[in-house]
PDB file of N, CA and C in Angstrom:
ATOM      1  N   UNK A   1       8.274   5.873  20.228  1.00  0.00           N
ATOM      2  CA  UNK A   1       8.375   4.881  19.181  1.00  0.00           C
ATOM      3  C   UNK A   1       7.035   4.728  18.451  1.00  0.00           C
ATOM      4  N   UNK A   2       5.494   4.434  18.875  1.00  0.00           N
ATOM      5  CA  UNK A   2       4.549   4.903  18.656  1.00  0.00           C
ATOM      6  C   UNK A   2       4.330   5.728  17.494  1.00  0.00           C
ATOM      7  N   UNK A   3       4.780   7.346  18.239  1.00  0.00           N
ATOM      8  CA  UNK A   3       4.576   8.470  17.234  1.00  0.00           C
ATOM      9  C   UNK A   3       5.190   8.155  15.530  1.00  0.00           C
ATOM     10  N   UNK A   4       6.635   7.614  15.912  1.00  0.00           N
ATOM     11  CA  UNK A   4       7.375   7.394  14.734  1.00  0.00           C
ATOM     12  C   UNK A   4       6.746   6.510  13.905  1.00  0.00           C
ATOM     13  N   UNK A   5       6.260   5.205  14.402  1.00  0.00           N
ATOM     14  CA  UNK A   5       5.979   3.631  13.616  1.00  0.00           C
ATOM     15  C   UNK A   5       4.661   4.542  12.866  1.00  0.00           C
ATOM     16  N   UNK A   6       3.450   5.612  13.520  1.00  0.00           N
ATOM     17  CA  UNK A   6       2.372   6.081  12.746  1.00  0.00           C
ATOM     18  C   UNK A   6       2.858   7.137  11.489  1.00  0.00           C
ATOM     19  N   UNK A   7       3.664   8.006  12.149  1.00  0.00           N
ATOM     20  CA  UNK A   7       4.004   8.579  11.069  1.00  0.00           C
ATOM     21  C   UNK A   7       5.023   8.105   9.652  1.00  0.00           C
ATOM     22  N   UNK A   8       5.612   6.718   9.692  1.00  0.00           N
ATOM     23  CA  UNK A   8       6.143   6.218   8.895  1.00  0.00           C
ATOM     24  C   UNK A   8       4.772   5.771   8.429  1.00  0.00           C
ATOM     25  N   UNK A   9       3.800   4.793   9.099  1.00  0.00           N
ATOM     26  CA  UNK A   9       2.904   3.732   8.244  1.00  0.00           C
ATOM     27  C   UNK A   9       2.576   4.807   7.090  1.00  0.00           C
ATOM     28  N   UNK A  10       2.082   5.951   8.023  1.00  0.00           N
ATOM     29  CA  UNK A  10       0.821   7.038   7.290  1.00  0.00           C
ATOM     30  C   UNK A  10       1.367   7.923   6.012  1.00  0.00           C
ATOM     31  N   UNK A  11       2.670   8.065   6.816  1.00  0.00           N
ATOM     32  CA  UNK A  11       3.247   8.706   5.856  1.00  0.00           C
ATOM     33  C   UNK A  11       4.034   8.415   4.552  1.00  0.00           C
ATOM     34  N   UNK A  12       3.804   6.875   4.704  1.00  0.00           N
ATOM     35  CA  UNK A  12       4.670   6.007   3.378  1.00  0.00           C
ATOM     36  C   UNK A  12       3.142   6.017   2.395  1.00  0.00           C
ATOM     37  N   UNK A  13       1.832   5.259   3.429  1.00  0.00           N
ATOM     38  CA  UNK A  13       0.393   5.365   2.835  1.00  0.00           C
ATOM     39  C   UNK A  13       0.038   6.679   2.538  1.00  0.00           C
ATOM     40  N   UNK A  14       0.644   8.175   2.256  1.00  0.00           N
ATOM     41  CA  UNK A  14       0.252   8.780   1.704  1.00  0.00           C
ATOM     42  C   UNK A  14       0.771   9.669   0.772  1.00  0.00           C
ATOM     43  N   UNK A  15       2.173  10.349   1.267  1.00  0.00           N
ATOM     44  CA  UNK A  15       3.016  10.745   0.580  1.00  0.00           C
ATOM     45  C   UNK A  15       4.091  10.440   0.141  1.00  0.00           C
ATOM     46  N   UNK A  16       4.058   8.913  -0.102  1.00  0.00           N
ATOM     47  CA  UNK A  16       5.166   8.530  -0.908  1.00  0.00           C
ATOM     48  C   UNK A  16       4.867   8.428  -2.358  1.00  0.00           C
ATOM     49  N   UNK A  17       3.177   7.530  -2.435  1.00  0.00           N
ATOM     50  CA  UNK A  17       2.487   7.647  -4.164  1.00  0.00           C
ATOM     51  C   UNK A  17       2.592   8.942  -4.212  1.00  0.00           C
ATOM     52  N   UNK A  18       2.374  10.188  -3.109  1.00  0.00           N
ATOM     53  CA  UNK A  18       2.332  11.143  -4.110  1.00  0.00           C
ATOM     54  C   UNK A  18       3.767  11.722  -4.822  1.00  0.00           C
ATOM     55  N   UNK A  19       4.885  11.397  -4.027  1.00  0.00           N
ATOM     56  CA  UNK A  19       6.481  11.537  -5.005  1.00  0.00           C
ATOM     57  C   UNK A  19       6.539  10.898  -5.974  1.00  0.00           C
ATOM     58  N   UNK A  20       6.110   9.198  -5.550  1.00  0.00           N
ATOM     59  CA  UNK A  20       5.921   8.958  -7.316  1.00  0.00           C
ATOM     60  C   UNK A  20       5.559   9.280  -8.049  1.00  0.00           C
ATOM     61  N   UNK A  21       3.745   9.779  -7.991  1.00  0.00           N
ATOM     62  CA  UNK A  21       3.328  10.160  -8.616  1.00  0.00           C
ATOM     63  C   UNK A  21       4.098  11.195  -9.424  1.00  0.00           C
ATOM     64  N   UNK A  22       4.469  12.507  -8.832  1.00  0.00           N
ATOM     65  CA  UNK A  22       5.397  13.747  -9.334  1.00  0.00           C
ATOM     66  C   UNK A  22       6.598  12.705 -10.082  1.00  0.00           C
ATOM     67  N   UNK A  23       7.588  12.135 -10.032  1.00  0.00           N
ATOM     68  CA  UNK A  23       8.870  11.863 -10.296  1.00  0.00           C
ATOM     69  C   UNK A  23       8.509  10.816 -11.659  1.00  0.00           C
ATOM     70  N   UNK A  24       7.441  10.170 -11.743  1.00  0.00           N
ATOM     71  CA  UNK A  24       7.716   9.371 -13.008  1.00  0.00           C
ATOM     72  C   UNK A  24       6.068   9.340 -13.447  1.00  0.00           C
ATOM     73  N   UNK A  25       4.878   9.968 -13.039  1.00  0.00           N
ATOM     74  CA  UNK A  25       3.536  10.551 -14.070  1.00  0.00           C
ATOM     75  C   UNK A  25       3.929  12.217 -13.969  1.00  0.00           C
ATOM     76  N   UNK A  26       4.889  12.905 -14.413  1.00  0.00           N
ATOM     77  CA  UNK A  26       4.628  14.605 -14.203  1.00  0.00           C
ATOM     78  C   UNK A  26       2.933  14.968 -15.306  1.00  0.00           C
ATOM     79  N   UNK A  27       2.699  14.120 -15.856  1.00  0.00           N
ATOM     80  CA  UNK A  27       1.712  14.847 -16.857  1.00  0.00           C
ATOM     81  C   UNK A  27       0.449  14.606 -16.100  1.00  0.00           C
ATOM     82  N   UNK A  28       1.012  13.280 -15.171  1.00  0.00           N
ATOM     83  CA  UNK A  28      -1.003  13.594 -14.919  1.00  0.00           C
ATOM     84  C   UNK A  28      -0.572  12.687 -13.131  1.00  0.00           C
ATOM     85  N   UNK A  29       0.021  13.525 -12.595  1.00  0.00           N
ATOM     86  CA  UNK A  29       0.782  13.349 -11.422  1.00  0.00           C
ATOM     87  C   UNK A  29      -0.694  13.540 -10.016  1.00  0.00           C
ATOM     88  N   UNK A  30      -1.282  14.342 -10.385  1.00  0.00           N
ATOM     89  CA  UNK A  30      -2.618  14.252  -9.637  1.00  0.00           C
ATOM     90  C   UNK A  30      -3.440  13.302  -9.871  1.00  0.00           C
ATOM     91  N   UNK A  31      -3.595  12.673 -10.903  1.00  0.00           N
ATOM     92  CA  UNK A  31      -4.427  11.532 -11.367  1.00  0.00           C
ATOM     93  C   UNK A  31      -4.157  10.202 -10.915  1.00  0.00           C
ATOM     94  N   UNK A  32      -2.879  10.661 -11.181  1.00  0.00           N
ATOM     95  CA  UNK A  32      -1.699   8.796 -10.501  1.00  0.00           C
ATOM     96  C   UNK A  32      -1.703   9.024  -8.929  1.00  0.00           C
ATOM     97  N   UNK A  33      -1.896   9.969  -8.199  1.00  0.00           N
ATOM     98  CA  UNK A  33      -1.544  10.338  -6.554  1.00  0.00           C
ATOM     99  C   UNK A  33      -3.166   9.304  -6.121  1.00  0.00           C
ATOM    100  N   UNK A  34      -4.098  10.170  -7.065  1.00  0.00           N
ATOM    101  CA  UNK A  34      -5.673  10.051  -6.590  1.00  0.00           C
ATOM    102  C   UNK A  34      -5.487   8.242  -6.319  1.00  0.00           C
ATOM    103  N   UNK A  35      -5.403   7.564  -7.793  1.00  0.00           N
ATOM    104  CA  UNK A  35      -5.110   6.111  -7.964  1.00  0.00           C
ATOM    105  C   UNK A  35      -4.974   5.600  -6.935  1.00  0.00           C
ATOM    106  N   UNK A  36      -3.336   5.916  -6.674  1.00  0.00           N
ATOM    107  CA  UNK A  36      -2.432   5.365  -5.555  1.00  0.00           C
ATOM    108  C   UNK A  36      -3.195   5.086  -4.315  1.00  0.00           C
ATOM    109  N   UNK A  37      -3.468   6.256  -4.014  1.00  0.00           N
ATOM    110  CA  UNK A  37      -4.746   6.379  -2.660  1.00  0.00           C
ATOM    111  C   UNK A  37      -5.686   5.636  -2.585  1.00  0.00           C
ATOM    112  N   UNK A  38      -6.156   5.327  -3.976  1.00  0.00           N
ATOM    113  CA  UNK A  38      -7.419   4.687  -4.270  1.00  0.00           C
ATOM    114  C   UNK A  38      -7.073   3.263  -3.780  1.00  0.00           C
ATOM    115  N   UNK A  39      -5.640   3.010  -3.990  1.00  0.00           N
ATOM    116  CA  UNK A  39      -5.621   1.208  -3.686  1.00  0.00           C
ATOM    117  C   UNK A  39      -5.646   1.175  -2.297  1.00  0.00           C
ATOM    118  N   UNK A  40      -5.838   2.160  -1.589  1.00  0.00           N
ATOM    119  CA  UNK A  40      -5.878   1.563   0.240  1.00  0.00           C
ATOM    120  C   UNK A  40      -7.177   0.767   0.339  1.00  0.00           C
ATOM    121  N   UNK A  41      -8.055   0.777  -0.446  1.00  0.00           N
ATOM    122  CA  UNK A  41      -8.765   0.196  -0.545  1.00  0.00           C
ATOM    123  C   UNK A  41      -8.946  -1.213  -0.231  1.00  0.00           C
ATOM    124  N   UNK A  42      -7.869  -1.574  -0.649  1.00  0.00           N
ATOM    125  CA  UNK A  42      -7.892  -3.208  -0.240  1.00  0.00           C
ATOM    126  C   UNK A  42      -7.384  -3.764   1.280  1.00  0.00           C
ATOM    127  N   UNK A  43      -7.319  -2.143   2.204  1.00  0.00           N
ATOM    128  CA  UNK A  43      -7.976  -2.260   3.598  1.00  0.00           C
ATOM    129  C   UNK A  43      -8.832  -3.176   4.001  1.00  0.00           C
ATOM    130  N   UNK A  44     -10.059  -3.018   2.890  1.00  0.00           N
ATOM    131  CA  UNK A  44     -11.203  -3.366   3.195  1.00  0.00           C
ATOM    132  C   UNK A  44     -11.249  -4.832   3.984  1.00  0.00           C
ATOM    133  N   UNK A  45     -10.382  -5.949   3.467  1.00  0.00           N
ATOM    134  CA  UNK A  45     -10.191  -7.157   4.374  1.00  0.00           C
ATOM    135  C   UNK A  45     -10.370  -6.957   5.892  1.00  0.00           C
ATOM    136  N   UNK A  46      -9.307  -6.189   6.009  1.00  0.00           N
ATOM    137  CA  UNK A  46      -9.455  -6.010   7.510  1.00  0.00           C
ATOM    138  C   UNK A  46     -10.800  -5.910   8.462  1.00  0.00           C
ATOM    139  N   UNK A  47     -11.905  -5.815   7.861  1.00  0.00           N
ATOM    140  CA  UNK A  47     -13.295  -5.741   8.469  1.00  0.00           C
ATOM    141  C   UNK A  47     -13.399  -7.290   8.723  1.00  0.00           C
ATOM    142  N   UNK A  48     -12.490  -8.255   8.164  1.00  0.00           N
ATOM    143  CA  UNK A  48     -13.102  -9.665   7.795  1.00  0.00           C
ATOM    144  C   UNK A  48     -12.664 -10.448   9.776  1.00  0.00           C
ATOM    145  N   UNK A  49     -11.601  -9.794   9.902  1.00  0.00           N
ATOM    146  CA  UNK A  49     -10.779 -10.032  11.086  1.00  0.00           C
ATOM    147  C   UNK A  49     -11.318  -9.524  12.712  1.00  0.00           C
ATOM    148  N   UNK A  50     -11.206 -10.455  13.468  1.00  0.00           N
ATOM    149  CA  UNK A  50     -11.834 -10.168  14.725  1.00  0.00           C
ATOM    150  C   UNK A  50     -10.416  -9.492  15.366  1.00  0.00           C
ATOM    151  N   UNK A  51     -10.371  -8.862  16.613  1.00  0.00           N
ATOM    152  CA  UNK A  51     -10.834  -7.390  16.346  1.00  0.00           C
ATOM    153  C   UNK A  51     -10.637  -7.129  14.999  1.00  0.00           C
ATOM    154  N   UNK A  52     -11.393  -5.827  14.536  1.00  0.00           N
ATOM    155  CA  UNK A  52     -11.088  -5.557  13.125  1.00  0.00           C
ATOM    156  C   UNK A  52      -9.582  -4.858  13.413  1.00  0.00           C
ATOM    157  N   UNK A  53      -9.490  -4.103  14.315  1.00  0.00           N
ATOM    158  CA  UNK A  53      -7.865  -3.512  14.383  1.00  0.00           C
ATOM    159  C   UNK A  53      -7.425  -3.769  15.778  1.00  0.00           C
ATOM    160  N   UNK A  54      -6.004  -4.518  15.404  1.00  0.00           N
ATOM    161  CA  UNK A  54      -5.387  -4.711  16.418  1.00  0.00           C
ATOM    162  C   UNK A  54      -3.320  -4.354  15.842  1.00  0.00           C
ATOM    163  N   UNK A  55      -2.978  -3.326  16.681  1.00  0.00           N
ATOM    164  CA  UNK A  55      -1.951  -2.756  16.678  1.00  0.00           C
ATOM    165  C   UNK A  55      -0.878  -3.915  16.838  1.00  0.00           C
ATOM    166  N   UNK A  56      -0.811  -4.714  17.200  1.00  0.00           N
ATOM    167  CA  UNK A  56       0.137  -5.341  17.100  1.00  0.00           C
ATOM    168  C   UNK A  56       0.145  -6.373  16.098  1.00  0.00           C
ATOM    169  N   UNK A  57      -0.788  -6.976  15.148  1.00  0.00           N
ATOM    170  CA  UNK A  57      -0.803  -7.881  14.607  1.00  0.00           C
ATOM    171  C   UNK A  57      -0.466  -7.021  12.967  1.00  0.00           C
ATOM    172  N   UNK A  58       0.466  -7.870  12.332  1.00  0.00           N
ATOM    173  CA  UNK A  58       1.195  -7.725  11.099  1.00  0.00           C
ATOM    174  C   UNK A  58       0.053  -8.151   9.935  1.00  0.00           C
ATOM    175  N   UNK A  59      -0.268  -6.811   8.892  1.00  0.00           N
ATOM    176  CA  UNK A  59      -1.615  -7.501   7.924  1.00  0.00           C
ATOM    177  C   UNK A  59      -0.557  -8.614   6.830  1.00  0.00           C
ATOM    178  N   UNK A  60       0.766  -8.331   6.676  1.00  0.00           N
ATOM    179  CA  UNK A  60       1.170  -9.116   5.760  1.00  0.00           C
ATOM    180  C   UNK A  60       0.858 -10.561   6.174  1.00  0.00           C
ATOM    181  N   UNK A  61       0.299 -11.192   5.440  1.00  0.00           N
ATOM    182  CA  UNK A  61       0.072 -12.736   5.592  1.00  0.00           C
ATOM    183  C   UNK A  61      -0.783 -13.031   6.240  1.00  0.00           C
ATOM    184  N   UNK A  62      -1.342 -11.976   7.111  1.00  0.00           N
ATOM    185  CA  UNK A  62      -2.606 -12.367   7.960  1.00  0.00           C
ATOM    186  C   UNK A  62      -4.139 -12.064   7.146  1.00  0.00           C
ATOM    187  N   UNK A  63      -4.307 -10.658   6.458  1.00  0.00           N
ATOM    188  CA  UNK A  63      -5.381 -10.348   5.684  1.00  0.00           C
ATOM    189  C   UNK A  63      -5.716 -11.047   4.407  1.00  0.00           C
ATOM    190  N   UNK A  64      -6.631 -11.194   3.944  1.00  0.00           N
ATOM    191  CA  UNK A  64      -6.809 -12.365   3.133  1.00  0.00           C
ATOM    192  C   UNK A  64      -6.048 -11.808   1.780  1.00  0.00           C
ATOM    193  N   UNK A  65      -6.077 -10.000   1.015  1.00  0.00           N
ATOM    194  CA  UNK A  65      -5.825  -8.998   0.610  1.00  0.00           C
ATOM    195  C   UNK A  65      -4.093  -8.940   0.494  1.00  0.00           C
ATOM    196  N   UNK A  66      -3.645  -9.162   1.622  1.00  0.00           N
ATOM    197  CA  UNK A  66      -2.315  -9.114   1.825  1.00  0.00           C
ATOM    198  C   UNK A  66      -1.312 -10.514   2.377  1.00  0.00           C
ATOM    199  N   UNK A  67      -1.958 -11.534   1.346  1.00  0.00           N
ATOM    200  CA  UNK A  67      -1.271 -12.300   1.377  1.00  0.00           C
ATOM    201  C   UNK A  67      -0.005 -12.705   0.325  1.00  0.00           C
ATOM    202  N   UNK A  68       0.850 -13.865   0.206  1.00  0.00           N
ATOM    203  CA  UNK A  68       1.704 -13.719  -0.651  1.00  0.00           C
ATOM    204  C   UNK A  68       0.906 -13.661  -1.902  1.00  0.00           C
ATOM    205  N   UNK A  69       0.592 -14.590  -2.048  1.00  0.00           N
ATOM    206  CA  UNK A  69       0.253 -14.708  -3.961  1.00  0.00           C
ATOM    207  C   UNK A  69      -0.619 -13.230  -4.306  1.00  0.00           C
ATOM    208  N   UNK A  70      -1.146 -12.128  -3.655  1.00  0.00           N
ATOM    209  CA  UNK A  70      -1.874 -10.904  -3.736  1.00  0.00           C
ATOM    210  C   UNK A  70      -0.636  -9.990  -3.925  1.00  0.00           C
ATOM    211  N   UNK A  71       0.337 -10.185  -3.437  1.00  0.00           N
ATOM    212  CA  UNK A  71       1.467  -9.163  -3.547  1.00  0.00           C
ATOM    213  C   UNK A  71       1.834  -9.575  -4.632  1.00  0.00           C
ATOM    214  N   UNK A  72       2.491 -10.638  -4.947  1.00  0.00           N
ATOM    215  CA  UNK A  72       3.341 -11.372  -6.031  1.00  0.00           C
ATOM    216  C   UNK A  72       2.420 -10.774  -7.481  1.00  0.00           C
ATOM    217  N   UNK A  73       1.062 -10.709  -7.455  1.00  0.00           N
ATOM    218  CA  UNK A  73       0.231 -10.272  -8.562  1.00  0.00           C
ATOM    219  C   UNK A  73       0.011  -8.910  -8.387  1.00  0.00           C
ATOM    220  N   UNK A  74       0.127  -7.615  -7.350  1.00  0.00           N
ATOM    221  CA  UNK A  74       0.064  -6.468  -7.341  1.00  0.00           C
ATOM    222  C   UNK A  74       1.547  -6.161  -8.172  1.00  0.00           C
ATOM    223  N   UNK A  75       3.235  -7.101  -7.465  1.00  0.00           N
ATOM    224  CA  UNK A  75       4.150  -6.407  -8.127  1.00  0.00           C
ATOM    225  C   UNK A  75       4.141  -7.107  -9.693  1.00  0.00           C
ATOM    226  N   UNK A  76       3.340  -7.872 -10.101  1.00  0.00           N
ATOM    227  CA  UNK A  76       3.556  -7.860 -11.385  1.00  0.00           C
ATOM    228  C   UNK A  76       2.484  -7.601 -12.409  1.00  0.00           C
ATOM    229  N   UNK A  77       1.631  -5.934 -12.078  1.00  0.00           N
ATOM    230  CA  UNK A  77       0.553  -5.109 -12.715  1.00  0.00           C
ATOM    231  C   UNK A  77       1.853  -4.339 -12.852  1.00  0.00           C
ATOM    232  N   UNK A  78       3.171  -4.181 -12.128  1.00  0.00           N
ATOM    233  CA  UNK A  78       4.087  -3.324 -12.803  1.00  0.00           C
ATOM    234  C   UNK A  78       4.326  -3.127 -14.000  1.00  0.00           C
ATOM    235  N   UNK A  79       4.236  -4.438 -14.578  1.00  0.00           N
ATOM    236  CA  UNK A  79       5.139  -5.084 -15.941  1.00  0.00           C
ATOM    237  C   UNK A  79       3.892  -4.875 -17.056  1.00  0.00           C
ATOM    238  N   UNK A  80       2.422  -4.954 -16.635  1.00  0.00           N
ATOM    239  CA  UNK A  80       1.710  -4.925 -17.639  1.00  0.00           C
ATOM    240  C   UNK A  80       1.974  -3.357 -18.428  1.00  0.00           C
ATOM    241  N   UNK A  81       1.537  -2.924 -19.714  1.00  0.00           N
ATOM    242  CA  UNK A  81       1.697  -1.943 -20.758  1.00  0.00           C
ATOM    243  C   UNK A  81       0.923  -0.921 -19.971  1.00  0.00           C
ATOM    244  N   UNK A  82      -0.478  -1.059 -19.664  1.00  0.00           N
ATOM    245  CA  UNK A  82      -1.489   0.016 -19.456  1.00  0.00           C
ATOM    246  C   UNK A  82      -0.867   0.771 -18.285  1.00  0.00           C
ATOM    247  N   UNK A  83      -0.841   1.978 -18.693  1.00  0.00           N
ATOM    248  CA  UNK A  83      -0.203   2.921 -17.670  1.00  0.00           C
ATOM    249  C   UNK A  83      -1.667   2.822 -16.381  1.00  0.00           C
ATOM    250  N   UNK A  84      -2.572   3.066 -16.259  1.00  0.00           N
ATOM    251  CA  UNK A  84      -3.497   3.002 -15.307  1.00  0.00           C
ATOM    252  C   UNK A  84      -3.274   1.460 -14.291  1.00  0.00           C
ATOM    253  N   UNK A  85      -3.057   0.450 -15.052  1.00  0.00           N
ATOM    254  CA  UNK A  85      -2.796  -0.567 -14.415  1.00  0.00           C
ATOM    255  C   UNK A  85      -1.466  -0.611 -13.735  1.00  0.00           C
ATOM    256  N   UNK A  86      -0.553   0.089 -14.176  1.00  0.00           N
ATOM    257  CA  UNK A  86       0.862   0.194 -13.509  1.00  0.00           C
ATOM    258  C   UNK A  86       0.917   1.047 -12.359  1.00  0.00           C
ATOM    259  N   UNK A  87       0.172   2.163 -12.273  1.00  0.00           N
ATOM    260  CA  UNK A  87      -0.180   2.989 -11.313  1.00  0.00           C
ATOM    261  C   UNK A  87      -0.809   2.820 -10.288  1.00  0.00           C
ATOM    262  N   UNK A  88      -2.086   1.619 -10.382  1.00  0.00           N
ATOM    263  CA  UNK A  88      -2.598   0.654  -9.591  1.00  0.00           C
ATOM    264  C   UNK A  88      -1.644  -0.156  -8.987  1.00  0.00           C
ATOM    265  N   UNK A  89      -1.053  -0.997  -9.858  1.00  0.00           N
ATOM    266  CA  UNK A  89       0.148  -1.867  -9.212  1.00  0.00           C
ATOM    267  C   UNK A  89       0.833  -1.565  -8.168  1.00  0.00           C
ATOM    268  N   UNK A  90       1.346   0.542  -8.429  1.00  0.00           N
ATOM    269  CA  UNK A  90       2.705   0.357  -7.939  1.00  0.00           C
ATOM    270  C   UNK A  90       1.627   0.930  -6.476  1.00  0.00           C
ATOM    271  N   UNK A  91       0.938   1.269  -6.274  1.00  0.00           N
ATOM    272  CA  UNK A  91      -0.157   1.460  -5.097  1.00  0.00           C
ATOM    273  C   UNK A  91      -0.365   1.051  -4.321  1.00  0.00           C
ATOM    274  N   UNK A  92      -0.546  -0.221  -4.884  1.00  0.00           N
ATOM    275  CA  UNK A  92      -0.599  -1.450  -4.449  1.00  0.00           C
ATOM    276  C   UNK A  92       0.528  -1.917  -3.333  1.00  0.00           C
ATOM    277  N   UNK A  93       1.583  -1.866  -4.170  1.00  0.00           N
ATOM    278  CA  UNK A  93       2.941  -2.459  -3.997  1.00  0.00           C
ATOM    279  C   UNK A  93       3.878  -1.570  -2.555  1.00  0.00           C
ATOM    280  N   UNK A  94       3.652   0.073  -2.897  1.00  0.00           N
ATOM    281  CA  UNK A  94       3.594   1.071  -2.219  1.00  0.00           C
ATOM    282  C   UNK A  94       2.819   0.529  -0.690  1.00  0.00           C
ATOM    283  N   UNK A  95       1.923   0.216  -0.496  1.00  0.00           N
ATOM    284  CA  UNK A  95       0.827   0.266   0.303  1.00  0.00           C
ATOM    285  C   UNK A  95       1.032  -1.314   1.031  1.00  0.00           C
ATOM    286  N   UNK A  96       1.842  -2.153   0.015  1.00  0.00           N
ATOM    287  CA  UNK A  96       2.487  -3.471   0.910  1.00  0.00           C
ATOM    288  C   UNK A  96       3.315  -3.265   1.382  1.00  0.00           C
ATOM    289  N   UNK A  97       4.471  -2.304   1.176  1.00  0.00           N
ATOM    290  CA  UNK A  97       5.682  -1.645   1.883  1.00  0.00           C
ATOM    291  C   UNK A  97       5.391  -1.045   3.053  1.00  0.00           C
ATOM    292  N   UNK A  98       4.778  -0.353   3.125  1.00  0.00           N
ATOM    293  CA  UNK A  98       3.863   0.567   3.844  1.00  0.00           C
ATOM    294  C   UNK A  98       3.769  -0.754   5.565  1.00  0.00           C
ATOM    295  N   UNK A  99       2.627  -1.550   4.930  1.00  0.00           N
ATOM    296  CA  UNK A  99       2.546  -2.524   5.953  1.00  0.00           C
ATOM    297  C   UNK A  99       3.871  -3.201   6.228  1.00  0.00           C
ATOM    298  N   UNK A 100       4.609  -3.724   5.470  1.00  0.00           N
ATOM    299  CA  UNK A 100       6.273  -4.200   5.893  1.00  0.00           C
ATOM    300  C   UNK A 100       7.062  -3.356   6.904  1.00  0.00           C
ATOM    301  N   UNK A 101       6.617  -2.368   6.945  1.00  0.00           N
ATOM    302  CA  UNK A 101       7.608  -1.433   7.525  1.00  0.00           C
ATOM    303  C   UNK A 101       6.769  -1.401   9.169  1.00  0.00           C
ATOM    304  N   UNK A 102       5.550  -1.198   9.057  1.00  0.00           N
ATOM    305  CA  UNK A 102       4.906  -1.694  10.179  1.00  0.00           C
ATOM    306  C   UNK A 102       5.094  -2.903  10.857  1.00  0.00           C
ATOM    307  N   UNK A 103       5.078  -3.729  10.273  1.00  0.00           N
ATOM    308  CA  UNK A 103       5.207  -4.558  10.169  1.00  0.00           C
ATOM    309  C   UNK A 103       6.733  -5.258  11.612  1.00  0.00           C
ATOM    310  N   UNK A 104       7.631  -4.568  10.592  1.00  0.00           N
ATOM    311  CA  UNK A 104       8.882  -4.461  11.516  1.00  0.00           C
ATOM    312  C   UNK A 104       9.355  -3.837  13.069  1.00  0.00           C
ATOM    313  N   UNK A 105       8.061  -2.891  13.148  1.00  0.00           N
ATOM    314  CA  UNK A 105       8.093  -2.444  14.383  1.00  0.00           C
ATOM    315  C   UNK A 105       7.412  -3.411  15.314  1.00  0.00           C
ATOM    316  N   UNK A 106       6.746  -4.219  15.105  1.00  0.00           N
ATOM    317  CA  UNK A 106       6.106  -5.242  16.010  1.00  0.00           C
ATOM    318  C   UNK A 106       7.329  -6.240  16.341  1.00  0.00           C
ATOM    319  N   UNK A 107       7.841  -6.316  15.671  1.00  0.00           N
ATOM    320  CA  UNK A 107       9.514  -7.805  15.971  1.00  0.00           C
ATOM    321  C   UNK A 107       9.896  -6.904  17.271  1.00  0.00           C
TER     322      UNK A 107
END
């Protein structure tokens, strides 16, 4: 169960922006992948937290990064015009799923 819950987290955090990327940026589908990646960034909370990593604890609602009103404003960089900001968004948004799904293996 382990093996599975890592290879879902990792594998939603890495190759899922990159299908998006391909399926709706084909013109600059490497550029939007790089992005996507780029928003794991907001990892960075997690340094804020004693232990900094602990496998059983859920970042939704716990990281300062991944709280509600941070999601609620990542899924709505969807809606803004600027394609760079939408690509950020959906990264974002991608990368809160990501933790949800983790998330679920701890219940």
């Amino acid at each position: 169960m382990l093996i599975l819950r890592f290879v879902l987290h990792y594998g939603i955090h890495l190759l899922l922006p990159g299908v998006f990327a391909w399926v709706f940026f084909k013109n600059r589908w490497k550029q939007a992948w790089l992005l996507m990646l780029g928003t794991m960034i907001i990892d960075i909370d997690h340094l804020l937290a004693i232990p900094i990593f602990d496998a059983n604890r859920c970042s939704l609602g716990f990281h300062p990064l991944h709280t509600w009103p941070f999601i609620i404003l990542y899924f709505s960089f969807l809606f803004i015009p600027n394609i760079y900001v939408r690509i950020i968004g959906l990264g974002l948004v991608i990368h809160m799923f990501a933790d949800l799904i983790d998330c679920l293996f701890i219940l």
